[in-house]
C-alpha atoms as a PDB file:
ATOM      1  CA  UNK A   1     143.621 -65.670 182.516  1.00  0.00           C
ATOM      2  CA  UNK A   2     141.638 -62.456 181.976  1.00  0.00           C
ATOM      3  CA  UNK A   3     141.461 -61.247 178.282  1.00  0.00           C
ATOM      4  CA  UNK A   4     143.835 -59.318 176.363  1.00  0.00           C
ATOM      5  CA  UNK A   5     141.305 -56.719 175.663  1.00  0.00           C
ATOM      6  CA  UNK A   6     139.882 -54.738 178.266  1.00  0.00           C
ATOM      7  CA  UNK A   7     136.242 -53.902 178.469  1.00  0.00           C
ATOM      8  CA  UNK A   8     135.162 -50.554 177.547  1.00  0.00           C
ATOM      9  CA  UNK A   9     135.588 -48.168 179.918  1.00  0.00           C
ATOM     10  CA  UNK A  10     131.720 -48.171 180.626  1.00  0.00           C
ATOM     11  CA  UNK A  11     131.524 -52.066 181.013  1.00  0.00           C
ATOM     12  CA  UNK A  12     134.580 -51.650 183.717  1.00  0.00           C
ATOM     13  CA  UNK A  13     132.350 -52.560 186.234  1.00  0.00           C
ATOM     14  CA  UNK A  14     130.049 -54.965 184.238  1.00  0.00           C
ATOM     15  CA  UNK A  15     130.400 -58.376 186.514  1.00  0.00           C
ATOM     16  CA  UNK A  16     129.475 -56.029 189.266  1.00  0.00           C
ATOM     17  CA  UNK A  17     126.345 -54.429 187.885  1.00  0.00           C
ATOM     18  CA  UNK A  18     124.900 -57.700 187.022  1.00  0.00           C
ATOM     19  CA  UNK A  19     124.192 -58.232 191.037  1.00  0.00           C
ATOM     20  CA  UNK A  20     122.167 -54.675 191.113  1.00  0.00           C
ATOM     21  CA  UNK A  21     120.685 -54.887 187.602  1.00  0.00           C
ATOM     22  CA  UNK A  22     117.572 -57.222 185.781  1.00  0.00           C
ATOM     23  CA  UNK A  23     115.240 -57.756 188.358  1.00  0.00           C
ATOM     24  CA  UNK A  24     112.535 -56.059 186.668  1.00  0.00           C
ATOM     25  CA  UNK A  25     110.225 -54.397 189.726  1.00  0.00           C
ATOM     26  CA  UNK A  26     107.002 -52.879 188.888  1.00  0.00           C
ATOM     27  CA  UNK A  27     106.621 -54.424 185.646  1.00  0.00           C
ATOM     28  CA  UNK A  28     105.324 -57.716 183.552  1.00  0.00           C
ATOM     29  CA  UNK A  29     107.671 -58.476 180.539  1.00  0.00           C
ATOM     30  CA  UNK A  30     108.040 -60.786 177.991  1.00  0.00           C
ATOM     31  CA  UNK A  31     111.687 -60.758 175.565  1.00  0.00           C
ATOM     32  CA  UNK A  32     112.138 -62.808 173.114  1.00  0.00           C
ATOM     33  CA  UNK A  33     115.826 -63.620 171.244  1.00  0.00           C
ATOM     34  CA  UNK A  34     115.426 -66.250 168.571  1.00  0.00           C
ATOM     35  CA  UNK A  35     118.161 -67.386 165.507  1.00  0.00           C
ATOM     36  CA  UNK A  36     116.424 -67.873 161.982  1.00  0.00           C
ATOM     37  CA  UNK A  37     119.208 -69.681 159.762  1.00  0.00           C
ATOM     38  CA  UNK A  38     118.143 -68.460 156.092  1.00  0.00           C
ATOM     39  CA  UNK A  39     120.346 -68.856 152.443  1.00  0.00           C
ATOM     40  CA  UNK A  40     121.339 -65.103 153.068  1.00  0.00           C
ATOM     41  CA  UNK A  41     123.043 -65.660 156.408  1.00  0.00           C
ATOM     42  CA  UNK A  42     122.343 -65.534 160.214  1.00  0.00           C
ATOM     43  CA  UNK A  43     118.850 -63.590 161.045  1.00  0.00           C
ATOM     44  CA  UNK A  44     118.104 -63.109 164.397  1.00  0.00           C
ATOM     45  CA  UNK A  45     114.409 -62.024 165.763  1.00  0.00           C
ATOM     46  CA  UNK A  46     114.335 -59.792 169.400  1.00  0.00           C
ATOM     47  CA  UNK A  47     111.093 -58.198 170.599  1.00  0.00           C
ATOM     48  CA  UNK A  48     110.423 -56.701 174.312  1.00  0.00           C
ATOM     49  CA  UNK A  49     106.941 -56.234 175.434  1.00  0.00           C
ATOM     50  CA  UNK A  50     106.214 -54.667 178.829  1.00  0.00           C
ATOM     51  CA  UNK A  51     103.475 -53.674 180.994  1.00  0.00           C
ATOM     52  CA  UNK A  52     103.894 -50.876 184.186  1.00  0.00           C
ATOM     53  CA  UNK A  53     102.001 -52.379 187.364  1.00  0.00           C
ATOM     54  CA  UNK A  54     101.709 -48.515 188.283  1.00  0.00           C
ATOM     55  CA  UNK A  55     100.543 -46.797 184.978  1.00  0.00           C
ATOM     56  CA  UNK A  56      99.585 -49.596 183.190  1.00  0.00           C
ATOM     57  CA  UNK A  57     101.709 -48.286 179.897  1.00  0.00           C
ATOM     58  CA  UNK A  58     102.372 -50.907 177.950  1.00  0.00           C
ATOM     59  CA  UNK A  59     105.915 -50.375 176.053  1.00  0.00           C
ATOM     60  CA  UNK A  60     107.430 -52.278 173.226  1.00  0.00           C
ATOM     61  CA  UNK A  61     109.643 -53.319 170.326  1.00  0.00           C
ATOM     62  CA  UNK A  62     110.847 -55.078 167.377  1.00  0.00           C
ATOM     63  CA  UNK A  63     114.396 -55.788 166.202  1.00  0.00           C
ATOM     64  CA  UNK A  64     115.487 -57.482 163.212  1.00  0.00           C
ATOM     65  CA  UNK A  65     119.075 -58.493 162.792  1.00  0.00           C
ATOM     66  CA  UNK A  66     120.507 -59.976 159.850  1.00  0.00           C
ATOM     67  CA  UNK A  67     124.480 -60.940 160.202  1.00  0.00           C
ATOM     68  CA  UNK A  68     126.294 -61.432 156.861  1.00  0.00           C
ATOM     69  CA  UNK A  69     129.701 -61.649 157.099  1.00  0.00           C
ATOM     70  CA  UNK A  70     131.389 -59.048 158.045  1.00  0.00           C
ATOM     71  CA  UNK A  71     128.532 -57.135 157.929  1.00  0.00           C
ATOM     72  CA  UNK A  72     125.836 -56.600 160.170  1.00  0.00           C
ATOM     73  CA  UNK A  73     122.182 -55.350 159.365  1.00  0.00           C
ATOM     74  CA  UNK A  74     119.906 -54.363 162.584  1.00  0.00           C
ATOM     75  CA  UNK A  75     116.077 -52.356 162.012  1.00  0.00           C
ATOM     76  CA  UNK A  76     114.353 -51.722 165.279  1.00  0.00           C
ATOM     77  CA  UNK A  77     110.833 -50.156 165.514  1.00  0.00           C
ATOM     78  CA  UNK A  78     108.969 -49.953 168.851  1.00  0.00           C
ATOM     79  CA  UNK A  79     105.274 -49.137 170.071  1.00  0.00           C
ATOM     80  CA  UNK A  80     105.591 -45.679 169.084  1.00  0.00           C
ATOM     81  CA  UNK A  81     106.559 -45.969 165.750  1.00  0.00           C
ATOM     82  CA  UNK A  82     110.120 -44.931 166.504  1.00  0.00           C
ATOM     83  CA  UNK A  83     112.028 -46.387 163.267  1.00  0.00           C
ATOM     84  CA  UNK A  84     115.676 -47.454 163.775  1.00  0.00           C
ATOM     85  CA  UNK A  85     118.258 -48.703 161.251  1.00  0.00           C
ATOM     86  CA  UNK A  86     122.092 -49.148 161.391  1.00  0.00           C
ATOM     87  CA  UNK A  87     124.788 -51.247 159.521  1.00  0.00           C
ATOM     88  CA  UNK A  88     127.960 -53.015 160.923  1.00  0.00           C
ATOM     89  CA  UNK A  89     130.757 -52.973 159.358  1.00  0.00           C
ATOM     90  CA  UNK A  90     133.650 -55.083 161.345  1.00  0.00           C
ATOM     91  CA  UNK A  91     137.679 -55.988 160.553  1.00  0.00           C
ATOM     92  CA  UNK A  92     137.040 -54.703 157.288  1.00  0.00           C
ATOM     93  CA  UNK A  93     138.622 -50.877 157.264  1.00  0.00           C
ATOM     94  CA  UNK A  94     141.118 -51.757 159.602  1.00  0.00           C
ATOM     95  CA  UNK A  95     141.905 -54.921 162.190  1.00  0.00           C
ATOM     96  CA  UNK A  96     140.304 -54.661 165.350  1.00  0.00           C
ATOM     97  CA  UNK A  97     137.894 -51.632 164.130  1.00  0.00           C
ATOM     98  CA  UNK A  98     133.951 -51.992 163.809  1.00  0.00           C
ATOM     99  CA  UNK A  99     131.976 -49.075 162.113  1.00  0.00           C
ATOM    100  CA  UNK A 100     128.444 -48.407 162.728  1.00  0.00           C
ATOM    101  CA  UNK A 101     126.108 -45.442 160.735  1.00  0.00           C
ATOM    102  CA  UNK A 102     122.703 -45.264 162.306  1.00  0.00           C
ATOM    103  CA  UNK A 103     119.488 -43.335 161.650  1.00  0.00           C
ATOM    104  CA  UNK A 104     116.716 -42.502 163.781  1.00  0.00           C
ATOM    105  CA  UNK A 105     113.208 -41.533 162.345  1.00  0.00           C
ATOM    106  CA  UNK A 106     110.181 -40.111 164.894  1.00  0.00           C
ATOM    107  CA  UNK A 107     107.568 -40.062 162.012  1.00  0.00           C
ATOM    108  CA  UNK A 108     105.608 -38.093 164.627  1.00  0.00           C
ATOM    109  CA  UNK A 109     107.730 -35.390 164.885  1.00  0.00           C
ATOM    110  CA  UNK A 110     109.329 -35.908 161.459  1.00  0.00           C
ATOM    111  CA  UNK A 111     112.666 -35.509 163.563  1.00  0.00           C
ATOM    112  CA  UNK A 112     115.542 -37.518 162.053  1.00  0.00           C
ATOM    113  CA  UNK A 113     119.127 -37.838 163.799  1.00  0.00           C
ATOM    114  CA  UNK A 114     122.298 -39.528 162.716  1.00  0.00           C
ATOM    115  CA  UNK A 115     124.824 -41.178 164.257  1.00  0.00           C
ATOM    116  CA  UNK A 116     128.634 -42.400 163.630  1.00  0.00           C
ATOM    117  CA  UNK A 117     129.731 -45.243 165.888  1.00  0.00           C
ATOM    118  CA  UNK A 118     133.611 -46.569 166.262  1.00  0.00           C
ATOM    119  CA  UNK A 119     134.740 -48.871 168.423  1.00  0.00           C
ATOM    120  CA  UNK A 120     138.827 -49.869 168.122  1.00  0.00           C
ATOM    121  CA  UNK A 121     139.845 -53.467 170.373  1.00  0.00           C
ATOM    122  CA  UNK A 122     143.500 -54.514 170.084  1.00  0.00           C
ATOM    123  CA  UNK A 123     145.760 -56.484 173.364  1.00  0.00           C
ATOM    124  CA  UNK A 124     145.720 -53.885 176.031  1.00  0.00           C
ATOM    125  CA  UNK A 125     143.547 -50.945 173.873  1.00  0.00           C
ATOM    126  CA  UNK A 126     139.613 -50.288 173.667  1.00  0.00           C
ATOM    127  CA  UNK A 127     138.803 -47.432 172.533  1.00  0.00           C
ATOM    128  CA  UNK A 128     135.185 -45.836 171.217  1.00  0.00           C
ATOM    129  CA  UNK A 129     134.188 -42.929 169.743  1.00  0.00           C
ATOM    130  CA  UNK A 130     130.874 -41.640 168.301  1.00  0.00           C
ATOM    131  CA  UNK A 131     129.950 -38.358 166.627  1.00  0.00           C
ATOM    132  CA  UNK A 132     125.722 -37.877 166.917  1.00  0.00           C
ATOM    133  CA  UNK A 133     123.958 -35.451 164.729  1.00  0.00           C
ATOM    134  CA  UNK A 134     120.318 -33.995 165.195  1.00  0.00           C
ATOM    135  CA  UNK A 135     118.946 -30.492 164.816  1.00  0.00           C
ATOM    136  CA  UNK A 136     119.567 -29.497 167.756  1.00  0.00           C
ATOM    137  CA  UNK A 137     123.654 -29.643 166.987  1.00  0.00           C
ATOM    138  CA  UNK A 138     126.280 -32.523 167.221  1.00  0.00           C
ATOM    139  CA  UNK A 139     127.561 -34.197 170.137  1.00  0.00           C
ATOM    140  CA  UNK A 140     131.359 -36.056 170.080  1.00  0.00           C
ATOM    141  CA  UNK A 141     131.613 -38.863 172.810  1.00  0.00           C
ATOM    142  CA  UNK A 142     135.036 -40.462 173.168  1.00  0.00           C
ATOM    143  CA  UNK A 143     136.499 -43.192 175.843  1.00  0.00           C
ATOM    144  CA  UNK A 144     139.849 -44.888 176.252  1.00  0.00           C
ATOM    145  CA  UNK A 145     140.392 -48.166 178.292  1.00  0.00           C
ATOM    146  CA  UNK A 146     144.002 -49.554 178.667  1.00  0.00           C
ATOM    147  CA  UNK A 147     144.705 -52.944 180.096  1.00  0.00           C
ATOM    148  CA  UNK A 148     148.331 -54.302 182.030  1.00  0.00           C
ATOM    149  CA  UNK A 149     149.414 -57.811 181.905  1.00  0.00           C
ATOM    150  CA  UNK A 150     148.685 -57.872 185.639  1.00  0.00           C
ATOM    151  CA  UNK A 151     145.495 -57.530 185.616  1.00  0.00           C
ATOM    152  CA  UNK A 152     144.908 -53.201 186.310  1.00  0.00           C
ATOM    153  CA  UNK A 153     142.632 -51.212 184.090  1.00  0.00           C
ATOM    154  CA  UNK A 154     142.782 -47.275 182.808  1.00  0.00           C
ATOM    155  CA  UNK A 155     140.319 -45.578 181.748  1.00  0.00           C
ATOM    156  CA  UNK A 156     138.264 -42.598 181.215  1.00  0.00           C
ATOM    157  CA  UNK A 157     135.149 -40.774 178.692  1.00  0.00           C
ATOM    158  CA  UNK A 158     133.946 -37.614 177.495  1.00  0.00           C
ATOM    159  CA  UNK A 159     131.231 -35.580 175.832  1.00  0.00           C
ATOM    160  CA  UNK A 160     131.935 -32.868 174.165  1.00  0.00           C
ATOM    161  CA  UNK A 161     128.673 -30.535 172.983  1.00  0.00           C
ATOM    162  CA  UNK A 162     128.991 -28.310 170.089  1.00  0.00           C
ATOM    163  CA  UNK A 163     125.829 -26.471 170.757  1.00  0.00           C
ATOM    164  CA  UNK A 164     127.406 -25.210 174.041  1.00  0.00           C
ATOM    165  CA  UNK A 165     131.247 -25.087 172.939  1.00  0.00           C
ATOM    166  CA  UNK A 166     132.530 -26.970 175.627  1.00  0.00           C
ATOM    167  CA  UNK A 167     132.814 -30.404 177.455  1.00  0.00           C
ATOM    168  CA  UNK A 168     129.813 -31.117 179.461  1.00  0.00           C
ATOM    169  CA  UNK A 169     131.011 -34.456 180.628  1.00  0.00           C
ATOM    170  CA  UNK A 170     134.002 -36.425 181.532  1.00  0.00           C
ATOM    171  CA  UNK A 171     135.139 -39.169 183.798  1.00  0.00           C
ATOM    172  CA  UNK A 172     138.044 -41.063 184.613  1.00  0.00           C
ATOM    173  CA  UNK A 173     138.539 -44.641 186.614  1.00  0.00           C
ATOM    174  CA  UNK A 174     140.699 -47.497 187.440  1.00  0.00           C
ATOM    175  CA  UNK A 175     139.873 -51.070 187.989  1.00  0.00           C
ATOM    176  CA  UNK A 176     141.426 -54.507 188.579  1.00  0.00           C
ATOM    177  CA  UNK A 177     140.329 -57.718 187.308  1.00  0.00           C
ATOM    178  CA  UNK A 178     140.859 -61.430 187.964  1.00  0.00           C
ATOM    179  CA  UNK A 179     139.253 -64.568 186.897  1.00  0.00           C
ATOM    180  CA  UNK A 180     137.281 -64.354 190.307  1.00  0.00           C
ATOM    181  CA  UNK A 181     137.362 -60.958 191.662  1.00  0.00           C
ATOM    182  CA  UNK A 182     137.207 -57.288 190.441  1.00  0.00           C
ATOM    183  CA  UNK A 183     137.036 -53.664 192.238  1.00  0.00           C
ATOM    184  CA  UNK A 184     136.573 -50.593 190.623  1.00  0.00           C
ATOM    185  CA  UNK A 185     136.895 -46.727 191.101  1.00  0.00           C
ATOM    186  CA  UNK A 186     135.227 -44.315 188.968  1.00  0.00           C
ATOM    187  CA  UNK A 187     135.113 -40.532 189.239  1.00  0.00           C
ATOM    188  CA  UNK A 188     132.005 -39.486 187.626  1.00  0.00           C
ATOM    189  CA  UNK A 189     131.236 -36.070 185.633  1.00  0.00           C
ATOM    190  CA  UNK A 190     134.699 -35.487 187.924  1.00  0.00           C
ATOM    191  CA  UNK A 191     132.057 -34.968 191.003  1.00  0.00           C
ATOM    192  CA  UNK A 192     130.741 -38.489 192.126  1.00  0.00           C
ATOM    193  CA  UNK A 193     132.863 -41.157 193.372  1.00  0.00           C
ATOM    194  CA  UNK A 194     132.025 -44.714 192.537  1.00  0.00           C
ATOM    195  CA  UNK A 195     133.421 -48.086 194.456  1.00  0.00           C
ATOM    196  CA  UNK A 196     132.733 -51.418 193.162  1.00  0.00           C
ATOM    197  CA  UNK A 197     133.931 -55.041 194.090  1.00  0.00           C
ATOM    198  CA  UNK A 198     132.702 -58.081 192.784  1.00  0.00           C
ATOM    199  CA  UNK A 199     134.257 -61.233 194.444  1.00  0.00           C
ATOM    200  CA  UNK A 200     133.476 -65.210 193.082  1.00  0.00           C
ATOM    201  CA  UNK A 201     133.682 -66.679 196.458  1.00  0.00           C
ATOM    202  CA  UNK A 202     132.729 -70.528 194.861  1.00  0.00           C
ATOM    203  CA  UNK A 203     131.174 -71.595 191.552  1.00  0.00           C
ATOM    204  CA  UNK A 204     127.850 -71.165 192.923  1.00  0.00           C
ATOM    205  CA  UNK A 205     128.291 -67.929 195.255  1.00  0.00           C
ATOM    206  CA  UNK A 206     128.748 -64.215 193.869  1.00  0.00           C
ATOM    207  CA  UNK A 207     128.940 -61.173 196.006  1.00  0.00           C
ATOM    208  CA  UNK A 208     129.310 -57.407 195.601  1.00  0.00           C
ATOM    209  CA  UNK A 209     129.546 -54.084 197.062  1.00  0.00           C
ATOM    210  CA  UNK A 210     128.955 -50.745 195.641  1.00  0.00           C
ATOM    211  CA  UNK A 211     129.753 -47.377 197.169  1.00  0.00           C
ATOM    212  CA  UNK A 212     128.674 -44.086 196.105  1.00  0.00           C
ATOM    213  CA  UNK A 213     129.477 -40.723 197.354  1.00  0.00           C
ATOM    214  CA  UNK A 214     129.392 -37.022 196.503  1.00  0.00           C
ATOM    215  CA  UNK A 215     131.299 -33.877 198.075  1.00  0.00           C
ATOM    216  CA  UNK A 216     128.480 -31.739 197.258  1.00  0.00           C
ATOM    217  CA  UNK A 217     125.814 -33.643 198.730  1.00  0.00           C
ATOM    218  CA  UNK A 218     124.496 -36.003 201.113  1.00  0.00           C
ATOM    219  CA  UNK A 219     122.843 -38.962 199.593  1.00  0.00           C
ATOM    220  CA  UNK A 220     125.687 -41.474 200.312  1.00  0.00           C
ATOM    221  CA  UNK A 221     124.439 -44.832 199.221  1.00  0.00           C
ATOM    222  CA  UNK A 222     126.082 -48.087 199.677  1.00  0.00           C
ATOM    223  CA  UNK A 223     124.929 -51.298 198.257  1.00  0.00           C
ATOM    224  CA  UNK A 224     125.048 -54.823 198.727  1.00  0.00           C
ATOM    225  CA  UNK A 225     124.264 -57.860 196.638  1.00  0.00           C
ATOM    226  CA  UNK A 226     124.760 -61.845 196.271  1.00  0.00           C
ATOM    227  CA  UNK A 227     123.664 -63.905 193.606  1.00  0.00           C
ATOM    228  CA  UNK A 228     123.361 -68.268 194.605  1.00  0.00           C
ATOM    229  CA  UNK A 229     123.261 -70.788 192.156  1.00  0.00           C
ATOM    230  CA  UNK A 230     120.349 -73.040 193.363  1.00  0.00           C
ATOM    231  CA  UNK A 231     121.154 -75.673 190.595  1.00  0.00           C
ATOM    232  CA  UNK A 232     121.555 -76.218 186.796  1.00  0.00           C
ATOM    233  CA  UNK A 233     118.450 -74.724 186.130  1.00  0.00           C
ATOM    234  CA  UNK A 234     117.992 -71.581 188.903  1.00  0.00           C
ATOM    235  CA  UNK A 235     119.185 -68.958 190.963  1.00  0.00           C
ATOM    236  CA  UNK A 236     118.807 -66.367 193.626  1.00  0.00           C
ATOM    237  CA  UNK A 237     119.895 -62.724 193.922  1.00  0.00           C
ATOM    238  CA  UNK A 238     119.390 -59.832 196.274  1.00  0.00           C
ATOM    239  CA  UNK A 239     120.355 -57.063 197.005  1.00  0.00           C
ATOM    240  CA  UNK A 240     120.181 -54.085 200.045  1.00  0.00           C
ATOM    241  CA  UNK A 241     120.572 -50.515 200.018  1.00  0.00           C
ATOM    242  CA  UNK A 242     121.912 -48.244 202.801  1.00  0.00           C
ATOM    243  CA  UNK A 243     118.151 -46.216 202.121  1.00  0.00           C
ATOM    244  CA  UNK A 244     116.472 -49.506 202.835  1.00  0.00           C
ATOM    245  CA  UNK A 245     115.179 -51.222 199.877  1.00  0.00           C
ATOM    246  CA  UNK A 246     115.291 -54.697 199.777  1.00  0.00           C
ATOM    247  CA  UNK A 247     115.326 -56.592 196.247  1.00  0.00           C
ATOM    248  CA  UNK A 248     114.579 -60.197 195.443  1.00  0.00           C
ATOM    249  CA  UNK A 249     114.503 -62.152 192.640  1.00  0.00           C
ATOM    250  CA  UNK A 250     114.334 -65.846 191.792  1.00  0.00           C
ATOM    251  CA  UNK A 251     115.281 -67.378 188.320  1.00  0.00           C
ATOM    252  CA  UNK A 252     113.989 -70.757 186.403  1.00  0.00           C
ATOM    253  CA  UNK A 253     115.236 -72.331 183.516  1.00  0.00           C
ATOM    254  CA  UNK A 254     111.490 -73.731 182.266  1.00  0.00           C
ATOM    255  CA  UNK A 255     112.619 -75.659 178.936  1.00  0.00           C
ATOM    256  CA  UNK A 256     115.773 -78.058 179.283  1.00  0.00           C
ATOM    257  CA  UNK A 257     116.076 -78.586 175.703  1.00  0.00           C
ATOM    258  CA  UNK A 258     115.797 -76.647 172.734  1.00  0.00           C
ATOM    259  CA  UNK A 259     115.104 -72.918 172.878  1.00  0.00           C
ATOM    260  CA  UNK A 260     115.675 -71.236 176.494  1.00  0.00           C
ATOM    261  CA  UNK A 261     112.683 -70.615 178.563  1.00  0.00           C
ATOM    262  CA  UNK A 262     113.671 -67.959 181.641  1.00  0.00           C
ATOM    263  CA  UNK A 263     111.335 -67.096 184.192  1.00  0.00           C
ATOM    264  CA  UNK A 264     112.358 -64.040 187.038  1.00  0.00           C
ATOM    265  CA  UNK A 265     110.337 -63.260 189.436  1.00  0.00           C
ATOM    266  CA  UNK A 266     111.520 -60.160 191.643  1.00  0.00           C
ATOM    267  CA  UNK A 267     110.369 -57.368 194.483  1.00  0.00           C
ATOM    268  CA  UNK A 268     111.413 -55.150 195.902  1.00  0.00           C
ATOM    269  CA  UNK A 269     110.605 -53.878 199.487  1.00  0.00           C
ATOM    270  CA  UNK A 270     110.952 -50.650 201.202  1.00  0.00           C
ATOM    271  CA  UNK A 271     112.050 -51.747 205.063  1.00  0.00           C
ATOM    272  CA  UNK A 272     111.984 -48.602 205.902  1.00  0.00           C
ATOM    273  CA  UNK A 273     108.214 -48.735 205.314  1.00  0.00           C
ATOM    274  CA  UNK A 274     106.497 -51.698 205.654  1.00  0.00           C
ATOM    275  CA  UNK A 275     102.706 -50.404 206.076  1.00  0.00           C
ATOM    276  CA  UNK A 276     102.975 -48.674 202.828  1.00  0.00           C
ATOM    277  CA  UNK A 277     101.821 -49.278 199.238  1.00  0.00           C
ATOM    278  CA  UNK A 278     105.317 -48.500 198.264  1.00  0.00           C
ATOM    279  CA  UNK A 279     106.464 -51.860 197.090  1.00  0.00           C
ATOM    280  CA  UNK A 280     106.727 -53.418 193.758  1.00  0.00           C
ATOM    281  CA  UNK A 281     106.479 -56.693 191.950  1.00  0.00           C
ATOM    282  CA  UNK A 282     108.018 -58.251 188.631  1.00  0.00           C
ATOM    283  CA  UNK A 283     107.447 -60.879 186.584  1.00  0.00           C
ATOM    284  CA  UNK A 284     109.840 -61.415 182.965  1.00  0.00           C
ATOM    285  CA  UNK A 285     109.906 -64.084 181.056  1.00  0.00           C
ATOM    286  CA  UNK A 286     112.445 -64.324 178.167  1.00  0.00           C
ATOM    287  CA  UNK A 287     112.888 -66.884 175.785  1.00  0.00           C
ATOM    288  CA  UNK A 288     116.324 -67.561 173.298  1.00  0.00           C
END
C-alpha cells in the first residue's frame, strides 16, 4: 500500500526520473557517504569529486553532517571555497513540520544569502515553502501536494519574485501511484506539458516513458528507458530519445560486505551521428 504522505510535488515523478537520471556521461567521479558513530550523536561524512572528459575541470565538495536528535547540523564547502551551513530542526515546533535556516558565504565575492526552509508532511498533505534572501531581493517559493486513499495525487508550485512584483513561475500536475506503476502530468511554468509513466513489470524489470511537449515550439521529445536487474549485485539501464541519443550504463556492487562499493559505467551515443566525436563516456564510483 502506497504511503499516507505524498511526495512533494517536485518528487511526483521521482520513480520515473530514476530511469533518465545518474548515468554520469562525460565525466570521472568519485562520492563518498560514510556514518561516523561518535558520543555526540550520528556524524555522517559525504564528499563528490569530479573530473569533465571535455574541459578537464575538476569540481568538488565536502559535507559534514552531524544528526542529534531532533536536530540536524550539515556544513558543506566545495572546490571554490563556497561555505555552506544550515540547521534542522524536525517535530519540534509543530508535528509533521521540519525547519531549516541556511547561509551561504562566496568569500570571493563576499556575497552572503539566507535562506528559510519549511517543509509540513501529515496523511494526505505535503506541503513546502521557502523564503530566500540575497542582495539582489527575496524570492518566496511555495508547493502543495495532496494525496487520495486511491492512490491520485494534486499538486502544484510557485515562485513569487519581489524584485519584479510578480509571480515568475508556477505549475500545476496530477499523478497516480501504485506499488508497481505510476503516470504523471505536469504543466510546467503553465507552458510545457510533461507525461510520465513508470511501470514495475517484474522484480527485476522497470520501464518508463516520458513525453514532453510545448505549444510554442517544436522540440517535442519523447523518451524511453528500462532498467534490468542482472543479479544481487548489478544492473542495466538505458535509455532513447526521440533526437537520437542513446544512453547506457552498467552497475556493480564491488564489496559484498561492509561499506558499499558502486561502480557505473555509462555512454551515451548520438545515432544520429555515428562518425562524430560527439559521444561521451562515464565512469562513478561511490562508496557508503
Amino acid at each position: 500500500m502506497a504511503s499516507l504522505t505524498p511526495p512533494s510535488y517536485g518528487d511526483f515523478d521521482k520513480s520515473i526520473r530514476t530511469l533518465f537520471e545518474g548515468y554520469g556521461f562525460g565525466a570521472m567521479k568519485v562520492k563518498t557517504d560514510l556514518p561516523v558513530l561518535s558520543q555526540n550523536g550520528a556524524i555522517q561524512v559525504k564528499s563528490t569529486m569530479s573530473l569533465k572528459n571535455d574541459s578537464r575541470k575538476a569540481q568538488g565538495n565536502v559535507e559534514v553532517v552531524i544528526n542529534k536528535g531532533a536536530l540536524k547540523f550539515t556544513e558543506k564547502v566545495d572546490a571554490d571555497g563556497l561555505l555552506q551551513v544550515s540547521c534542522t530542526v524536525k517535530d519540534k515546533l509543530l508535528t509533521g513540520l521540519e525547519t531549516t535556516g541556511e547561509t551561504v558565504y562566496n568569500p570571493e565575492t563576499y556575497h552572503r544569502s539566507m535562506a528559510l526552509r519549511n517543509v509540513y508532511k501529515r496523511p494526505h498533505v505535503h506541503h513546502t515553502n521557502d523564503l530566500e534572501v540575497d542582495f539582489l531581493g527575496k524570492v518566496w517559493r511555495a508547493s502543495l501536494a495532496g494525496s487520495y486513499p486511491c492512490g491520485g495525487m494534486v499538486g502544484g508550485e510557485f515562485m513569487y519574485e519581489t524584485t519584479l512584483g510578480r509571480i515568475t513561475n508556477a505549475s500545476v500536475g496530477v499523478a497516480y501511484r501504485a506499488n508497481d506503476f505510476t503516470a504523471c502530468a505536469t504543466w510546467q511554468g503553465l507552458v510545457d506539458f510533461l507525461v510520465s509513466v513508470h511501470q514495475k513489470v517484474s522484480p527485476r524489470l522497470q520501464v518508463g516513458a516520458q513525453f514532453t511537449s510545448s505549444p510554442h515550439r517544436t522540440n517535442t521529445n519523447m523518451i524511453l528507458g528500462a532498467r534490468y536487474q542482472l543479479d544481487d549485485h548489478s544492473f542495466f539501464k538505458t535509455k532513447i530519445s526521440s533526437h537520437g541519443t542513446l544512453g547506457l550504463a552498467y552497475n556493480y556492487r564491488l564489496s559484498q560486505a561492509g561499506p558499499a562499493a558502486h561502480v557505473t559505467v555509462s555512454a551515451l551515443i548520438d545515432t544520429r551521428r555515428l562518425n562524430q566525436p560527439s559521444h561521451r563516456l562515464g565512469v562513478n564510483l561511490e562508496l557508503s
